[in-house]
C-alpha atoms as a PDB file:
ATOM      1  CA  UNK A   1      24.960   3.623  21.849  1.00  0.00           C
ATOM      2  CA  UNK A   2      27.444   1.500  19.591  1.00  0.00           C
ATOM      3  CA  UNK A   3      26.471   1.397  15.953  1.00  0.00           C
ATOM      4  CA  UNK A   4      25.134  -2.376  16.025  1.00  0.00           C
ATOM      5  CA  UNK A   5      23.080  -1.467  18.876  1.00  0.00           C
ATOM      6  CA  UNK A   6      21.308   1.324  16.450  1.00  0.00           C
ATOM      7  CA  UNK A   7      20.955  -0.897  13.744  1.00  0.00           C
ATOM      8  CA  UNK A   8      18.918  -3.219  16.140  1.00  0.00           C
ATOM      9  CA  UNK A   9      17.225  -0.792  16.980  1.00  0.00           C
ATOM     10  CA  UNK A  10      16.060   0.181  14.050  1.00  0.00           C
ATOM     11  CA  UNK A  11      15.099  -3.461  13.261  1.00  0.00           C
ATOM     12  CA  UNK A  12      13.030  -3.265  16.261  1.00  0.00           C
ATOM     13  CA  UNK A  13      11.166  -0.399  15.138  1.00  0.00           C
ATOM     14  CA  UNK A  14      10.495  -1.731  11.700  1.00  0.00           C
ATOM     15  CA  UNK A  15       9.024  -5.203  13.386  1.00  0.00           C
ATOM     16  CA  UNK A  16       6.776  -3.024  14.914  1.00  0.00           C
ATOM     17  CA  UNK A  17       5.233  -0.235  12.763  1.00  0.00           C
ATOM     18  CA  UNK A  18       5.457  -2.546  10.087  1.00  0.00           C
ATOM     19  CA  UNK A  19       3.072  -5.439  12.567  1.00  0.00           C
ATOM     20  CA  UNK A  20       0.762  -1.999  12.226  1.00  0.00           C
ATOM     21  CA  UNK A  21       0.968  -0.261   8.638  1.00  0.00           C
ATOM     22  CA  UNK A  22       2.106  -3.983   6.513  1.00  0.00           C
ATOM     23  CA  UNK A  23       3.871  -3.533   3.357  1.00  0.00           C
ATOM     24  CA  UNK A  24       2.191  -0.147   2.189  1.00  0.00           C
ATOM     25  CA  UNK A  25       5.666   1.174   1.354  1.00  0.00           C
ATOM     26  CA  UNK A  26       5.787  -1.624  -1.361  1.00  0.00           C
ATOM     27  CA  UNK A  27       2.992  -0.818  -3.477  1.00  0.00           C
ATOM     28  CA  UNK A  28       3.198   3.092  -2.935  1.00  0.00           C
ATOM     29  CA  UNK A  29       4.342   3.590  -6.354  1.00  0.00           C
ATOM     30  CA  UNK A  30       1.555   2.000  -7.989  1.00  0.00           C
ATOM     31  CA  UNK A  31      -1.313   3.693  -5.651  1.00  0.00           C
ATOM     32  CA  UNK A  32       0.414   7.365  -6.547  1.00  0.00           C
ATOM     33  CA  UNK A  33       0.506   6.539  -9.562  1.00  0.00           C
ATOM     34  CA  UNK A  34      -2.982   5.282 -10.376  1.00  0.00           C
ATOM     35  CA  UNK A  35      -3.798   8.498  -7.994  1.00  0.00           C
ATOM     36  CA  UNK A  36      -2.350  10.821 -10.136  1.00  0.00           C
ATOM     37  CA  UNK A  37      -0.926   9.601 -13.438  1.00  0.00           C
ATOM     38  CA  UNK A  38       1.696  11.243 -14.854  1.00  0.00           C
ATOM     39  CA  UNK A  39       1.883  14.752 -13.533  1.00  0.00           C
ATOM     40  CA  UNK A  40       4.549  17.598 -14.766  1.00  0.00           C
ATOM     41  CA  UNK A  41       5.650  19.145 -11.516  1.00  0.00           C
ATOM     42  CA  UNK A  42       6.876  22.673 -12.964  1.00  0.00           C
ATOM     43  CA  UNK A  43       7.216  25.252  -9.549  1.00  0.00           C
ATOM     44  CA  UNK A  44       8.333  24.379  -6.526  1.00  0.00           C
ATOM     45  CA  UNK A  45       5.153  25.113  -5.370  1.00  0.00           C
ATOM     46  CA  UNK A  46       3.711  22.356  -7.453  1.00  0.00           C
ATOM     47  CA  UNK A  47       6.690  20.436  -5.510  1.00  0.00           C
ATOM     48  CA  UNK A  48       5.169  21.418  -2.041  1.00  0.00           C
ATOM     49  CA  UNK A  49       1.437  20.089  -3.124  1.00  0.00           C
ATOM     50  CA  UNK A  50       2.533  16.957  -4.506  1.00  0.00           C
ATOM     51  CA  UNK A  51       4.167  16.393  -1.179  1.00  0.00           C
ATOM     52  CA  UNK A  52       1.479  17.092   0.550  1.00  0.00           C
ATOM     53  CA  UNK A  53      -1.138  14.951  -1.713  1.00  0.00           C
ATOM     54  CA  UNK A  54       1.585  11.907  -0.985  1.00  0.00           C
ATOM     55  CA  UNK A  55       1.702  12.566   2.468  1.00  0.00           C
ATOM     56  CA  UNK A  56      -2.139  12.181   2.516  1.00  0.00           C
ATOM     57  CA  UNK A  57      -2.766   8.897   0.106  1.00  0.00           C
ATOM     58  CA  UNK A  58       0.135   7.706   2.296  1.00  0.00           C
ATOM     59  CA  UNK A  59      -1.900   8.251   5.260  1.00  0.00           C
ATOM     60  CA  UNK A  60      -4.806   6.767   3.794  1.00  0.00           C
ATOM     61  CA  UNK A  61      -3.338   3.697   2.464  1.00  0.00           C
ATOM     62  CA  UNK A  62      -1.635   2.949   6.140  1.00  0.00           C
ATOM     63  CA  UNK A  63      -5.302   3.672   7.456  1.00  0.00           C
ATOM     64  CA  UNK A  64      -7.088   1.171   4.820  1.00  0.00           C
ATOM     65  CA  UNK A  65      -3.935  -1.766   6.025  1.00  0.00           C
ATOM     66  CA  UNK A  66      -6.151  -1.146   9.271  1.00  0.00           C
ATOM     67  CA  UNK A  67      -8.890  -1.176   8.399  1.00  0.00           C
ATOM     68  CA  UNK A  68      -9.960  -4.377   9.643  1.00  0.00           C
ATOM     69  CA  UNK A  69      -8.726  -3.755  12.976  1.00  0.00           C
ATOM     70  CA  UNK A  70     -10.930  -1.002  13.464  1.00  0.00           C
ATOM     71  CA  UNK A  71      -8.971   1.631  11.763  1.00  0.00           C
ATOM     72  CA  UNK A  72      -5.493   3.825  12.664  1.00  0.00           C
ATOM     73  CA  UNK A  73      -6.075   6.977  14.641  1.00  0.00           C
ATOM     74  CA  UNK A  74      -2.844   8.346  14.734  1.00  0.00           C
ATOM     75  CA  UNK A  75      -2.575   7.875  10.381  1.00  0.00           C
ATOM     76  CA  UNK A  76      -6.688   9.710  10.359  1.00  0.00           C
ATOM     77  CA  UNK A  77      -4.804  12.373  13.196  1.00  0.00           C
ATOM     78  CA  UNK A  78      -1.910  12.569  10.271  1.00  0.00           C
ATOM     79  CA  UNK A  79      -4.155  13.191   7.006  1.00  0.00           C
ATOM     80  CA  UNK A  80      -6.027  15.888   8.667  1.00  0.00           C
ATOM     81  CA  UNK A  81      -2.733  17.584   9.023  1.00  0.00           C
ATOM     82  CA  UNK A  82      -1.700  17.004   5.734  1.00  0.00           C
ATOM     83  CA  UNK A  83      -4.784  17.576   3.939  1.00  0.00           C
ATOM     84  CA  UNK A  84      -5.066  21.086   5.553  1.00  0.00           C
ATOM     85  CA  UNK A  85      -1.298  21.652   4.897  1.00  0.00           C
ATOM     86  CA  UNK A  86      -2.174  21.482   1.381  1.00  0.00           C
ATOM     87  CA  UNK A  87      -5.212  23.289   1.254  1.00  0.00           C
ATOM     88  CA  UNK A  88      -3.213  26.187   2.541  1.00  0.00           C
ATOM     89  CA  UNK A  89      -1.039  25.763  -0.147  1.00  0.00           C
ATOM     90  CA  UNK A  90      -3.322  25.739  -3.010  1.00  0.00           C
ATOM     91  CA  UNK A  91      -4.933  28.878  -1.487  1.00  0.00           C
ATOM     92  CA  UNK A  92      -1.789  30.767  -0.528  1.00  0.00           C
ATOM     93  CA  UNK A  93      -1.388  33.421  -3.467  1.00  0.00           C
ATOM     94  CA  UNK A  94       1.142  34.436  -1.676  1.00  0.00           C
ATOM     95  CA  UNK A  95       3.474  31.238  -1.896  1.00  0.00           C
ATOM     96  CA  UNK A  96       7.142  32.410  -3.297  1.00  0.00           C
ATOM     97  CA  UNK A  97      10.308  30.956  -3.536  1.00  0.00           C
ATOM     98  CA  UNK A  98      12.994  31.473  -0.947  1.00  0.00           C
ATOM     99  CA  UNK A  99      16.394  31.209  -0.431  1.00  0.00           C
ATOM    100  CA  UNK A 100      16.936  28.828   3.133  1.00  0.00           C
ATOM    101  CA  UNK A 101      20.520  28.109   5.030  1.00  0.00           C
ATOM    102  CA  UNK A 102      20.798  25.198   7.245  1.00  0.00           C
ATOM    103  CA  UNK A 103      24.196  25.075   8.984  1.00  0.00           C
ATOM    104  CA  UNK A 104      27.033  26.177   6.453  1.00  0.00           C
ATOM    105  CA  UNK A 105      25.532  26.198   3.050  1.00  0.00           C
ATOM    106  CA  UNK A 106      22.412  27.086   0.554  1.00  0.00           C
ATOM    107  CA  UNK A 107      20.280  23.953   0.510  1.00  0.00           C
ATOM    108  CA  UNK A 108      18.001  25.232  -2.243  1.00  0.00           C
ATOM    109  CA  UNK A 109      15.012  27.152  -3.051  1.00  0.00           C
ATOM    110  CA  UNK A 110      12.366  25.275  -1.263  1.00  0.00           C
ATOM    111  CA  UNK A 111       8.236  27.278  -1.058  1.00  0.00           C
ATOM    112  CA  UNK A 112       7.331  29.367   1.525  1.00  0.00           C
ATOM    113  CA  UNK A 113       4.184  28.428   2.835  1.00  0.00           C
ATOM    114  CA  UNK A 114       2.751  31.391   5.717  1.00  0.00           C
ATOM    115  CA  UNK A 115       1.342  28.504   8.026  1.00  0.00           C
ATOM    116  CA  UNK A 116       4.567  26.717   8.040  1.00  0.00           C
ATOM    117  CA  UNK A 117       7.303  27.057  11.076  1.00  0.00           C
ATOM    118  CA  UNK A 118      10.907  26.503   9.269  1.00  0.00           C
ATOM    119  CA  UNK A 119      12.508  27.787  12.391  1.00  0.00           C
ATOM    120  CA  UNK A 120      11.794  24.773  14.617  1.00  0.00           C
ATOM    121  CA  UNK A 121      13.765  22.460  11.702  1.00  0.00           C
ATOM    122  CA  UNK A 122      16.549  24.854  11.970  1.00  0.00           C
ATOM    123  CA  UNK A 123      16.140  26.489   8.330  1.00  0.00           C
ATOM    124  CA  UNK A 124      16.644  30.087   8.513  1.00  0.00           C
ATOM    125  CA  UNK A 125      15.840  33.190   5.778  1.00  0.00           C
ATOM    126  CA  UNK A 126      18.692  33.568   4.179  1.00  0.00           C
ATOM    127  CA  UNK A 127      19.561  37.651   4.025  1.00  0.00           C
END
């Protein structure tokens, strides 16, 4: 596929999830922040949770654009990932930082989390 041919593509797919969610990505700043205010994020497991919470009001917020319509399954099938993602990390004592390698080089310390599969994104333990 020639370049052009992605970018229409791509076009294509925005015309149509955003038919579905609307402009949620537009006011996501505001709903996080009247969410959670202004939060110090210290750790990086602090880092993982916050992702987490995001990925849920996120969720949320493309369920309520539905909401008229009878709701969005796939966004409720979403949250309860999410929201149990980040129950495991609030309850993981365990959670530690880690070195990961992807391809060549060190892309950071990222957290740990048990329930988590890095392999099948291609991050590996670094040695």
């Amino acid at each position: 596929m020639a370049v052009p041919d992605y970018f229409k593509s791509l076009s294509d797919l925005f015309v149509e999830r955003n038919a579905s969610y609307g402009d949620v990505y537009k006011k996501y700043g505001n709903t996080i922040h009247s969410i959670v205010g202004e939060i110090e994020l210290k750790t990086p497991k602090d880092h993982g949770r916050m992702c987490m919470l995001m990925m849920c009001i996120l969720k949320i917020s493309r369920y309520a654009n539905n909401f008229s319509k009878g709701g969005h399954n796939d966004s409720l099938d979403d949250l309860a990932v999410y929201a149990m993602l980040l129950k495991d990390i609030d309850n993981d004592e365990k959670t530690k930082q880690t070195k990961f390698f992807h391809g060549h080089g060190n892309i950071g310390m990222i957290t740990e989390v048990s329930s988590v599969g890095f392999g099948e994104y291609g991050l590996q333990k670094a040695k």
